[in-house]
N, C-alpha and C. Protein backbone atom coordinates (compact mmCIF):
# COMPACT_ATOMS: atom_id res chain seq x y z
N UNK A 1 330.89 3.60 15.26
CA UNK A 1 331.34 2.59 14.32
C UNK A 1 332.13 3.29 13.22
N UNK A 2 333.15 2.42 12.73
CA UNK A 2 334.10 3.04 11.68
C UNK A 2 333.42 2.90 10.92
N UNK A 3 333.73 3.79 9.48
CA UNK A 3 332.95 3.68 8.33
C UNK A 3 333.82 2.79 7.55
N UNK A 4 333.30 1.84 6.79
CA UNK A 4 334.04 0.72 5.58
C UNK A 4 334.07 1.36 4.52
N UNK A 5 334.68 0.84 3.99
CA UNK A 5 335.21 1.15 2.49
C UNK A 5 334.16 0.77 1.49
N UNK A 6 333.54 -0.72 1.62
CA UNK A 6 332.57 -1.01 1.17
C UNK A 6 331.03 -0.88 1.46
N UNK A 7 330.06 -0.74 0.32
CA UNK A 7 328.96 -0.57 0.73
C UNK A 7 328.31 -1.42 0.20
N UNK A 8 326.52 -1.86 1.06
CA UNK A 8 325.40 -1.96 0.52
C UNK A 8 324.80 -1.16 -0.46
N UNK A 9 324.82 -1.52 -1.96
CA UNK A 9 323.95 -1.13 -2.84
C UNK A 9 322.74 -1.56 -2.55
N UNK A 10 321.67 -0.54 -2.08
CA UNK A 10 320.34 -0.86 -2.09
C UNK A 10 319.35 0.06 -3.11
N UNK A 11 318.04 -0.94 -3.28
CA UNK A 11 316.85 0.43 -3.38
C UNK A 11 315.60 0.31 -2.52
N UNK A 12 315.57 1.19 -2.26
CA UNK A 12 314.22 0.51 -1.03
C UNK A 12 313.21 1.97 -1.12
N UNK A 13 312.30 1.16 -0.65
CA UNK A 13 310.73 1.61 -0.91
C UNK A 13 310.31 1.66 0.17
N UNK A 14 308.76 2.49 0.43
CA UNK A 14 308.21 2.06 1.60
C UNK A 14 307.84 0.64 2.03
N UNK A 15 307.84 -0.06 1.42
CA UNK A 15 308.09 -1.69 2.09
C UNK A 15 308.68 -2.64 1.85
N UNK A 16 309.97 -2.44 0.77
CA UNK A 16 310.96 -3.47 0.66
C UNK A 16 312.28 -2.93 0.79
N UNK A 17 313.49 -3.47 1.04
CA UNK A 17 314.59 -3.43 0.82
C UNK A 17 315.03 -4.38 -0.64
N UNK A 18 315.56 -4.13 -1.87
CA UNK A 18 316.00 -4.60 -3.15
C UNK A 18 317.73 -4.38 -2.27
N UNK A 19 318.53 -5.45 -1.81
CA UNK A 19 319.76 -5.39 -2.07
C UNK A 19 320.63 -5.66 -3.08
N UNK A 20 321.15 -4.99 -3.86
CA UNK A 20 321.63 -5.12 -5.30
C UNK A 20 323.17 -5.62 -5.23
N UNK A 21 324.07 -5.73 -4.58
CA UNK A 21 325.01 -6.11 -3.92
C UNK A 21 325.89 -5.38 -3.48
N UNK A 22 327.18 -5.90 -2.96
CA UNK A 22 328.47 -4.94 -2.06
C UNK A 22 329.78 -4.18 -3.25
N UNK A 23 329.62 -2.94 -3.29
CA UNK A 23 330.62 -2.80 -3.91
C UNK A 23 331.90 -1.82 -3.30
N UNK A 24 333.21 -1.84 -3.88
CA UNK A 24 334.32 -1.75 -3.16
C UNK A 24 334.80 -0.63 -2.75
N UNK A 25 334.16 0.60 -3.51
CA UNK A 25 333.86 2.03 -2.96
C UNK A 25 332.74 2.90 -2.97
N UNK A 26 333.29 3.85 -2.16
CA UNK A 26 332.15 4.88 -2.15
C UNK A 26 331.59 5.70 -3.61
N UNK A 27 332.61 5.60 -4.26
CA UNK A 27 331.89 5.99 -5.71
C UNK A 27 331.66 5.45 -6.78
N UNK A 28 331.14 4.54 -6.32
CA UNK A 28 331.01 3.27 -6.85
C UNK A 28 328.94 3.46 -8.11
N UNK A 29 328.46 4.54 -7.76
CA UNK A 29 327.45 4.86 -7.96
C UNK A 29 326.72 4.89 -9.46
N UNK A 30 327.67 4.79 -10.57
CA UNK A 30 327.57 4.88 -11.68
C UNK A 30 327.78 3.10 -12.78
N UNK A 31 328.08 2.36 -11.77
CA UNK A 31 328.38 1.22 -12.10
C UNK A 31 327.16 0.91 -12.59
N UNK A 32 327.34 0.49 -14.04
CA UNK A 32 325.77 -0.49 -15.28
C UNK A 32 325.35 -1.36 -14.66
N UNK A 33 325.87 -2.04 -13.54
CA UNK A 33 325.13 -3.74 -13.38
C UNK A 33 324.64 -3.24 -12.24
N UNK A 34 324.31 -1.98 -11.55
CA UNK A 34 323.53 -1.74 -10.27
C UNK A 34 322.14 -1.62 -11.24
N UNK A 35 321.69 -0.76 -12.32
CA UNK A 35 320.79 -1.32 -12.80
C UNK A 35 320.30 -2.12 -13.60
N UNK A 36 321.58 -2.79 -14.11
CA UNK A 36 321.33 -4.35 -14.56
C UNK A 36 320.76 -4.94 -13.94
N UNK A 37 321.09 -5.48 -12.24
CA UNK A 37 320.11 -6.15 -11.67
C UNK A 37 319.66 -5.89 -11.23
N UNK A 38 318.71 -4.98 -10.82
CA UNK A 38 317.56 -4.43 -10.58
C UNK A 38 316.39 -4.83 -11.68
N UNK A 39 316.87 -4.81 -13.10
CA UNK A 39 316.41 -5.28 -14.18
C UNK A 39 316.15 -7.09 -14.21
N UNK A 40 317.08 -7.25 -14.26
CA UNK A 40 317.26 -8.87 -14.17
C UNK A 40 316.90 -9.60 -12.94
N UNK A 41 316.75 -8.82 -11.75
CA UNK A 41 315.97 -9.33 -11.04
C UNK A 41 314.29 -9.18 -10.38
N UNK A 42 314.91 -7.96 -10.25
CA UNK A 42 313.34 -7.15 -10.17
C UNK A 42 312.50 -6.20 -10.96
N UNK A 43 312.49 -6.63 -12.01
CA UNK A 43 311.97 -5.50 -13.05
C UNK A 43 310.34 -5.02 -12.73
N UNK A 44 309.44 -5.65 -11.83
CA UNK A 44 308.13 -4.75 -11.38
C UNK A 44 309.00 -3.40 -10.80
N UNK A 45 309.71 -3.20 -10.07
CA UNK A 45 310.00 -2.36 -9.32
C UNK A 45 310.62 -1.15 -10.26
N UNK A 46 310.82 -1.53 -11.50
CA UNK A 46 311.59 -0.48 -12.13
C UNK A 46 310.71 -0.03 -13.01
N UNK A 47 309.06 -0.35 -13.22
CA UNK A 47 308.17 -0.46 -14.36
C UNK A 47 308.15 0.94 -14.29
N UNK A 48 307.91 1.73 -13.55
CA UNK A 48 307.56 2.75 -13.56
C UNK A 48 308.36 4.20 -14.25
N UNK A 49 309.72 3.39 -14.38
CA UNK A 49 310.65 4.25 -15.42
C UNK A 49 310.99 3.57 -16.77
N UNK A 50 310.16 2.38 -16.93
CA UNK A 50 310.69 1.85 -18.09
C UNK A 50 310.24 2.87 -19.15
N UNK A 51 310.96 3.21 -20.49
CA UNK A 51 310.77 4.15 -21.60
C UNK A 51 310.44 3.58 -22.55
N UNK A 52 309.41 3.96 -23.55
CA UNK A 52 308.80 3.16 -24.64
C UNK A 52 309.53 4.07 -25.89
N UNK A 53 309.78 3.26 -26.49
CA UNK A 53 310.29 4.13 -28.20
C UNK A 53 311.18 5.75 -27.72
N UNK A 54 312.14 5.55 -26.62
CA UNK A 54 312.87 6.14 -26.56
C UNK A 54 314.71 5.72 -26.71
N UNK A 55 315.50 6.06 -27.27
CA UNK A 55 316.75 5.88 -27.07
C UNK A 55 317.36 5.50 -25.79
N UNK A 56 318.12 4.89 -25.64
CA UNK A 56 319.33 5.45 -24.10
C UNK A 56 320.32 5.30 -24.06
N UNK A 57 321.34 5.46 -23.36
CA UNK A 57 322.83 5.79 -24.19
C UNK A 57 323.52 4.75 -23.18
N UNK A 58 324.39 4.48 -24.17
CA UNK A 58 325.00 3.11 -23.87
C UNK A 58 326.26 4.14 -23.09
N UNK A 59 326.68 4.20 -21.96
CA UNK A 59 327.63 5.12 -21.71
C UNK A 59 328.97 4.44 -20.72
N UNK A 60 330.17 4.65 -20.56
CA UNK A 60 330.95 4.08 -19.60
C UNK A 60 330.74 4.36 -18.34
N UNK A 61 331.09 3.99 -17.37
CA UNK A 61 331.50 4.41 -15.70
C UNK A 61 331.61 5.61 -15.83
N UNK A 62 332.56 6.22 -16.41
CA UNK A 62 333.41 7.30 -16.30
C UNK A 62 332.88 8.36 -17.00
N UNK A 63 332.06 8.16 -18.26
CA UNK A 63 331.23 9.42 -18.63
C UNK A 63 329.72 9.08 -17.66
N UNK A 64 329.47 8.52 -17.35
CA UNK A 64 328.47 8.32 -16.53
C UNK A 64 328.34 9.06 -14.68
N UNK A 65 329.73 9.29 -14.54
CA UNK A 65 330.40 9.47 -13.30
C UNK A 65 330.51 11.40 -14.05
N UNK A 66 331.02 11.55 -15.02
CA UNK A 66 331.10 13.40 -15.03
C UNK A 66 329.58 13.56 -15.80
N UNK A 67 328.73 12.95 -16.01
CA UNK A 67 327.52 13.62 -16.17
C UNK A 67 326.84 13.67 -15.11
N UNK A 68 326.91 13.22 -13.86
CA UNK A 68 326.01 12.69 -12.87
C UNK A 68 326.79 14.06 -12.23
N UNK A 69 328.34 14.03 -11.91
CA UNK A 69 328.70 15.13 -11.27
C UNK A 69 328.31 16.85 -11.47
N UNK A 70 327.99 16.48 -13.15
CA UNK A 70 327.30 18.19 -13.57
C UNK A 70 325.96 17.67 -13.74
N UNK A 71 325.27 17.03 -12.72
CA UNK A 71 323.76 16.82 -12.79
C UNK A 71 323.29 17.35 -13.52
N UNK A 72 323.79 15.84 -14.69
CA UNK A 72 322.88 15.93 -15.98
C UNK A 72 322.29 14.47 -16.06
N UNK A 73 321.25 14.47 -16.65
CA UNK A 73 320.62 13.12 -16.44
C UNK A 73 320.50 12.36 -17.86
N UNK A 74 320.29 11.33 -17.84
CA UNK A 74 320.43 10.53 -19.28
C UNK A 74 319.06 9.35 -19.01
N UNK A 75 318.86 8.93 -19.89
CA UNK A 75 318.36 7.74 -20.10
C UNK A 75 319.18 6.45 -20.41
N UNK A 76 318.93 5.22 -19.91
CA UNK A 76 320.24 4.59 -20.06
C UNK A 76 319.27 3.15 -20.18
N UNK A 77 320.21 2.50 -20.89
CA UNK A 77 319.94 1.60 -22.26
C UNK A 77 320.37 0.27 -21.17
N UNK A 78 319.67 -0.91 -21.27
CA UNK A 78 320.61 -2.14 -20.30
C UNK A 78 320.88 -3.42 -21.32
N UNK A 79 321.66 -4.22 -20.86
CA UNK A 79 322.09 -4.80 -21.92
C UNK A 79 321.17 -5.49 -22.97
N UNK A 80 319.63 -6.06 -22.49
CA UNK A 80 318.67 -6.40 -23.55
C UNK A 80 317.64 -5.46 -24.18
N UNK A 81 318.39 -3.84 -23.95
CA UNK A 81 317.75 -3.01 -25.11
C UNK A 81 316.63 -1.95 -23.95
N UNK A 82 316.33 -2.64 -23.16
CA UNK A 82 315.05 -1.95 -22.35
C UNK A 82 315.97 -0.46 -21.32
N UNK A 83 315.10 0.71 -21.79
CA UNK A 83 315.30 1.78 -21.58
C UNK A 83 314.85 2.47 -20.49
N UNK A 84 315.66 2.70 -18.94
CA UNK A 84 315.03 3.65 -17.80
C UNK A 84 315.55 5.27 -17.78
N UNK A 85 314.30 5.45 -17.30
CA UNK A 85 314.61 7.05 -16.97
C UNK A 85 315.19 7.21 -15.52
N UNK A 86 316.00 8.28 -14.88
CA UNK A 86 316.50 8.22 -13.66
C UNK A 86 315.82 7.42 -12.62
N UNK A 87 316.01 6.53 -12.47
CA UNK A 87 315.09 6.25 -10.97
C UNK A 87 314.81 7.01 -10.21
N UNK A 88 314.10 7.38 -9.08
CA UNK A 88 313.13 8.08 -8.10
C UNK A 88 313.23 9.42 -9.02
N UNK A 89 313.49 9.58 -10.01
CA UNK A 89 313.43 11.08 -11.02
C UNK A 89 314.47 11.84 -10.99
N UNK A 90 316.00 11.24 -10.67
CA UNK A 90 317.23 11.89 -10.99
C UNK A 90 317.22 13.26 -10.04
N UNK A 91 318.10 14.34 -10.69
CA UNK A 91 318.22 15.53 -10.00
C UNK A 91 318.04 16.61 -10.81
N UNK A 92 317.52 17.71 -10.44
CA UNK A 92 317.40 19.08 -11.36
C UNK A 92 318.79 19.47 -11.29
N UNK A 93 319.14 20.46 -12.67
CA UNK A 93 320.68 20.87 -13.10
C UNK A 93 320.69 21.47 -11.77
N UNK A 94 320.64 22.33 -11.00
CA UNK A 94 321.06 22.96 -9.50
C UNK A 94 321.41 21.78 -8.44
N UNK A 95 321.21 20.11 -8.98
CA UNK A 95 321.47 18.93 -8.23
C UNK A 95 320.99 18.77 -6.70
N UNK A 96 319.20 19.64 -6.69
CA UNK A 96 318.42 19.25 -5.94
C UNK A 96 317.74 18.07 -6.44
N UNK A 97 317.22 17.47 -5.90
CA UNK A 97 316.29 16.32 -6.38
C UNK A 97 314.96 16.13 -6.84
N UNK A 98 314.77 15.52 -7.84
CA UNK A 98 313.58 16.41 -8.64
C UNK A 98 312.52 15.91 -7.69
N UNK A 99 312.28 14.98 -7.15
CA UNK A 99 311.22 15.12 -6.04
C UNK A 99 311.02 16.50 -5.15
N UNK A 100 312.30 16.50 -4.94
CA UNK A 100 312.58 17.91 -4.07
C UNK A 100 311.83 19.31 -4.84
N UNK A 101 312.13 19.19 -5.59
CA UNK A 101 311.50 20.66 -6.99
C UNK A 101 310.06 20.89 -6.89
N UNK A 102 309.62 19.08 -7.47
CA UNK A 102 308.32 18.72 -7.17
C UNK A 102 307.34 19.08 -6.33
N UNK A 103 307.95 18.79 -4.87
CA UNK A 103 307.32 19.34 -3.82
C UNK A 103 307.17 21.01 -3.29
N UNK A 104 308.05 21.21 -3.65
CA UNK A 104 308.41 23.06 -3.63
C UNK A 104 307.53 23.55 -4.28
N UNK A 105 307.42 23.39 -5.61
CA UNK A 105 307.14 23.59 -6.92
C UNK A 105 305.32 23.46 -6.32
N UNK A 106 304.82 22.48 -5.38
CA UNK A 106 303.16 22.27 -5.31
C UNK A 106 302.89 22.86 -4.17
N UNK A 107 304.27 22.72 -3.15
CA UNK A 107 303.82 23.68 -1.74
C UNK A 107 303.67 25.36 -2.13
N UNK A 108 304.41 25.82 -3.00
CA UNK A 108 304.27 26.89 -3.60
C UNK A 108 303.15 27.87 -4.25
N UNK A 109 302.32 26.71 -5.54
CA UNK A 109 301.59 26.68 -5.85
C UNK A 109 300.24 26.90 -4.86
N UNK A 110 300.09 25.74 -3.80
CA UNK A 110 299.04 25.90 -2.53
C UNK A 110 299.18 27.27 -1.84
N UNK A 111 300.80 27.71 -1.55
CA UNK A 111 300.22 28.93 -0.56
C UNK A 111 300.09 29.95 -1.53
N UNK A 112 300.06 30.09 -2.93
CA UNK A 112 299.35 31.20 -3.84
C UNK A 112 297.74 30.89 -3.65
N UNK A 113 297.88 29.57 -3.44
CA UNK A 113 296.07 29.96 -3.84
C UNK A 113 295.69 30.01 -2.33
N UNK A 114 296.15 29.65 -1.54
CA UNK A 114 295.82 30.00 0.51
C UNK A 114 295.68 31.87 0.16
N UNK A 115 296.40 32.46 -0.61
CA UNK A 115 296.74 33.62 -0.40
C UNK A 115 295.67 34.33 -0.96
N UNK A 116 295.40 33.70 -2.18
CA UNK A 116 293.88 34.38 -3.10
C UNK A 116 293.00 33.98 -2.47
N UNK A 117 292.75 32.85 -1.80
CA UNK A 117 291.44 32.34 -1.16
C UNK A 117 291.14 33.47 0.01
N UNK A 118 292.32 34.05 0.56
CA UNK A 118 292.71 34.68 2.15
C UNK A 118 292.09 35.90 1.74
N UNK A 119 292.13 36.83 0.32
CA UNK A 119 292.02 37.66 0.00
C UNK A 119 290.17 38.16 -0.63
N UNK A 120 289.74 36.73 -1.13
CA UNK A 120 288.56 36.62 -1.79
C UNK A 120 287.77 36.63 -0.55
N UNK A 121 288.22 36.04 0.76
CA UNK A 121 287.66 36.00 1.69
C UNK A 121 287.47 36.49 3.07
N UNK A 122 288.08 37.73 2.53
CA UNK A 122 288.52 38.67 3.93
C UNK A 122 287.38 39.24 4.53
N UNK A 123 286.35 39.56 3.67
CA UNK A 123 285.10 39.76 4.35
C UNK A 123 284.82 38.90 5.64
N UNK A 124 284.31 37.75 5.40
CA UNK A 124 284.05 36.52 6.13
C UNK A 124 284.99 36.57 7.27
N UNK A 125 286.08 36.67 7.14
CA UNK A 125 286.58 37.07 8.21
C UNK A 125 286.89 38.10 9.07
N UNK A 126 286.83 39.24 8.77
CA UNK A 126 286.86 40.81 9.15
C UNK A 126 285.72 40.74 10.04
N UNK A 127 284.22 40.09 9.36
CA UNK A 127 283.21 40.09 10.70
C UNK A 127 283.00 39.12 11.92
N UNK A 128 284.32 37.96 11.37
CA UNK A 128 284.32 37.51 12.71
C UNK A 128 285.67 37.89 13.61
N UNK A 129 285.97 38.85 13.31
CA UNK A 129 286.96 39.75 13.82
C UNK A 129 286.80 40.84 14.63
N UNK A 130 286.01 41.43 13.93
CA UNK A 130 285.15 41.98 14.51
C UNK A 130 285.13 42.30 16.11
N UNK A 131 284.25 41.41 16.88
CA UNK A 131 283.70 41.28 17.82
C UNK A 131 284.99 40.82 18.92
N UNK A 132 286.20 40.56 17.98
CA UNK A 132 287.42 40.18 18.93
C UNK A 132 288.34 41.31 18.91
N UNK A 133 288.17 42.47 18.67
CA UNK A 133 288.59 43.70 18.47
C UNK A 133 289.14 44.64 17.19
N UNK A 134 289.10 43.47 16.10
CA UNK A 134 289.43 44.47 15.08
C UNK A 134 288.54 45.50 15.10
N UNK A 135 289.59 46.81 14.31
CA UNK A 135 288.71 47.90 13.88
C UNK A 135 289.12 48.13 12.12
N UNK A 136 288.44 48.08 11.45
CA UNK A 136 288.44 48.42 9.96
C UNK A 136 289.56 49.42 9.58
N UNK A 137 290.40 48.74 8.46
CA UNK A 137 291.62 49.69 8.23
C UNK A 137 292.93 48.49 8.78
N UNK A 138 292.68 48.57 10.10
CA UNK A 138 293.43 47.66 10.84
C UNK A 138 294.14 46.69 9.78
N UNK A 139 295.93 46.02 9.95
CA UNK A 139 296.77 45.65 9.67
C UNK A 139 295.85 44.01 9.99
N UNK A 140 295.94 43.39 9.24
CA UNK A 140 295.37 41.43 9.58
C UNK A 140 296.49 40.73 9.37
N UNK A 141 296.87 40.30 10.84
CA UNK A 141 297.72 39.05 9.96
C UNK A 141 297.51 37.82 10.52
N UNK A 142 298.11 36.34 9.71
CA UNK A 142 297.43 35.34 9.91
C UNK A 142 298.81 34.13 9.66
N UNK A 143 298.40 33.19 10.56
CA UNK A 143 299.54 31.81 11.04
C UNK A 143 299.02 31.02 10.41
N UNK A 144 299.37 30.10 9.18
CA UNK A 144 299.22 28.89 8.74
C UNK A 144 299.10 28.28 9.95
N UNK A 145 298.19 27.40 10.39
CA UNK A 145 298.37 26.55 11.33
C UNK A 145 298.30 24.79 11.04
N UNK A 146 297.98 24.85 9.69
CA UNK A 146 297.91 23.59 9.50
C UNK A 146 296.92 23.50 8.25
N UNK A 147 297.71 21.86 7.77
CA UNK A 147 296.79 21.43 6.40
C UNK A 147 296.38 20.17 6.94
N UNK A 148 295.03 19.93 6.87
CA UNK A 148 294.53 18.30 6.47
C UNK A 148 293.26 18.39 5.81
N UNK A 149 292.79 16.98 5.83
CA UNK A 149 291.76 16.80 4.67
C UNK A 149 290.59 17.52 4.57
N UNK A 150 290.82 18.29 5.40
CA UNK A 150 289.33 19.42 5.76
C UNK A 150 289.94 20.87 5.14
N UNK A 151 291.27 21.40 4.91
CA UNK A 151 291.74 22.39 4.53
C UNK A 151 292.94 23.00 5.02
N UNK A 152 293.03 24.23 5.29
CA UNK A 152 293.79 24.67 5.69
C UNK A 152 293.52 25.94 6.93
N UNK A 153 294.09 25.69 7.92
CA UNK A 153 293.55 26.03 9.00
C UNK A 153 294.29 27.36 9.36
N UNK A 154 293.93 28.76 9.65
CA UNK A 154 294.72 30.17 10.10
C UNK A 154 294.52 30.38 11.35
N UNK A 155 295.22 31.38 12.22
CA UNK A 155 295.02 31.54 13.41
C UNK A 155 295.08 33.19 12.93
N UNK A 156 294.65 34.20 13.36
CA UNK A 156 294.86 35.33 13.55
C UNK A 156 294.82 35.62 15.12
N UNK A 157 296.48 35.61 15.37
CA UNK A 157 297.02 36.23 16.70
C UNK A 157 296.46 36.84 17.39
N UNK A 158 296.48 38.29 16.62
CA UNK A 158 295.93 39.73 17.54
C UNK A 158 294.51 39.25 17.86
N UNK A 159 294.30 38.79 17.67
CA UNK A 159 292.45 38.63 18.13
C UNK A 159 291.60 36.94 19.13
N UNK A 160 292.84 36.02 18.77
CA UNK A 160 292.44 35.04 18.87
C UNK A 160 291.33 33.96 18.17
N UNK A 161 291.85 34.20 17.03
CA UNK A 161 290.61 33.40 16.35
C UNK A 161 291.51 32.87 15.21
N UNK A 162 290.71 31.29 15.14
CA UNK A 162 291.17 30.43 14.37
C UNK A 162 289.99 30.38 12.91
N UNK A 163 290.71 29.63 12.28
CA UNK A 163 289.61 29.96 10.98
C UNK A 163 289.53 28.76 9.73
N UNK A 164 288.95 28.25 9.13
CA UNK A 164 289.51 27.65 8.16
C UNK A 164 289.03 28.49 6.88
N UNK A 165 289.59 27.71 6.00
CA UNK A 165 289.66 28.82 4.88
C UNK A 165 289.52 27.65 3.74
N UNK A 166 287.84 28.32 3.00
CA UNK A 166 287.51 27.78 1.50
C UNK A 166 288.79 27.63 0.74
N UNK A 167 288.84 26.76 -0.40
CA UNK A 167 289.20 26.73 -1.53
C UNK A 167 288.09 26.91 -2.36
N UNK A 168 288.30 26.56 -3.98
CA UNK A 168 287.33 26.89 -5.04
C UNK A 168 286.54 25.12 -4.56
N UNK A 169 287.25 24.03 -5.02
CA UNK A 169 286.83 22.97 -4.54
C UNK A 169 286.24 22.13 -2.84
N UNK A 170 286.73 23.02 -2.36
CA UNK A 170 286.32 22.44 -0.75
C UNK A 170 284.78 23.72 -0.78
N UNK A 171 283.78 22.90 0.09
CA UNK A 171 282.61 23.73 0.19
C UNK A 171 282.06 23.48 1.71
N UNK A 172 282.79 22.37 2.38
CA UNK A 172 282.42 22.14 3.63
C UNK A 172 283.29 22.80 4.79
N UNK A 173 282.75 23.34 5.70
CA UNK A 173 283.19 24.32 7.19
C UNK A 173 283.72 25.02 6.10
N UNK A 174 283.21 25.93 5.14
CA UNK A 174 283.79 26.97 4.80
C UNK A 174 284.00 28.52 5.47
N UNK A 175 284.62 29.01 5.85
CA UNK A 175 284.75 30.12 6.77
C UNK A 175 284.88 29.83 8.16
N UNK A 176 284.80 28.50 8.45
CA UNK A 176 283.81 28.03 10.15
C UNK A 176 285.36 28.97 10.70
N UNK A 177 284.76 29.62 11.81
CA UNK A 177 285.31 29.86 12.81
C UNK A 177 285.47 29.41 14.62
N UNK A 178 286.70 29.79 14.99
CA UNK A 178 286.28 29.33 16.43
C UNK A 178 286.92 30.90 16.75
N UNK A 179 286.15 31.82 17.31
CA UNK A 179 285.77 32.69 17.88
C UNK A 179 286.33 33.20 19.11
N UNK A 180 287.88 34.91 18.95
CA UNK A 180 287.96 35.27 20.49
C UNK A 180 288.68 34.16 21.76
N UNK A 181 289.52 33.55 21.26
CA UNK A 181 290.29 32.85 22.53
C UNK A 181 290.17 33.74 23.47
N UNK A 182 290.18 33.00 24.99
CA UNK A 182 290.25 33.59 26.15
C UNK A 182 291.39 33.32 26.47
C-alpha cells in the first residue's frame, strides 16, 4: 500500500483507540488542538499528566516543532488554563524515550543486584557444583535464564545445573537447585 499524505492522529492504550482526527501532513505533530481535544474530549485519559500550580507555555507550531526537534520538553498550557506534562513522558535530551531510560535505568539496577546476590551467594552454589565437577579456584560462569515471580533463574553451563537465586526480599526456593543435567 502507498503511503498518504494524510494521517490518523491517535492515542491509544492497552484498550482504547482515542482518534483525535486526520491531519494533512506528516509533521503535523506539534499542532495545539491534538491536545486540545484530547482535553475537551477525553480528559480521564490525560489525568495522569495533568500539572497542579505549575506554569506551561503558551507556544506556536513552530517553536513547538524546533523544541521537540532538539528534544526538549515543555509543559504546555491548553486554552482553559489546565497544564500537561509530555504525554507517555516525552523524550530524554539523547531523544530516547523516557519510558525507554526508565526501563534501562531498572533492568540495570536488577542485574547489579542479580550480581551481588550471585556473589553473597557463591557458597550455596560452589557446593552444589561441586558434585557436577567443579574444582575450587575454578572460573564459574552463569546464563540468566530467566525472570518471573519466583526470581531469577541461572544456568551454569560447564556443569549443568540450574539455580535460582535469593534476593534480600524473596526467601522462598532460595538457592533451590536442579542438579548435574544428563
Amino acid at each position: 500500500m502507498d503511503r498518504t499524505k494524510q494521517l490518523v492522529f491517535a492515542l491509544i492504550t492497552d484498550h482504547d483507540f482515542y482518534a483525535i482526527n486526520i491531519y494533512p501532513q506528516h509533521g503535523d505533530w506539534e499542532a495545539a488542538e491534538i491536545l486540545e481535544s484530547l482535553h475537551r474530549n477525553w480528559p480521564q485519559v490525560l489525568a495522569g499528566y495533568r500539572m497542579q500550580r505549575v506554569p506551561g507555555e503558551e507556544l506556536s507550531g513552530q517553536a513547538r516543532k524546533n523544541l521537540r526537534n532538539s528534544n526538549v520538553q515543555t509543559f504546555t498550557a491548553v486554552s482553559d488554563g489546565t497544564v500537561y506534562a509530555p504525554i507517555r513522558g516525552g523524550v530524554a535530551s539523547s531523544g530516547v524515550t523516557i519510558e525507554a531510560v526508565m526501563r534501562a535505568a531498572r533492568a540495570y539496577a536488577d542485574m547489579k543486584r542479580l550480581h551481588i546476590a550471585m556473589q553473597e551467594q557463591i557458597e550455596t552454589f560452589i557446593v552444589q557444583l561441586r558434585p557436577c565437577g567443579y574444582s575450587d579456584g575454578q572460573a564459574i560462569k552463569a546464563t540468566l535464564m530467566g525472570v518471573d515471580s519466583l526470581g531469577y533463574h541461572v544456568h551454569f553451563p560447564e556443569f549443568g545445573v540450574r539455580a535460582n537465586v535469593r534476593l534480600e526480599q524473596e526467601v522462598s526456593d532460595a538457592g533451590k537447585t536442579e542438579s548435574c543435567a544428563s
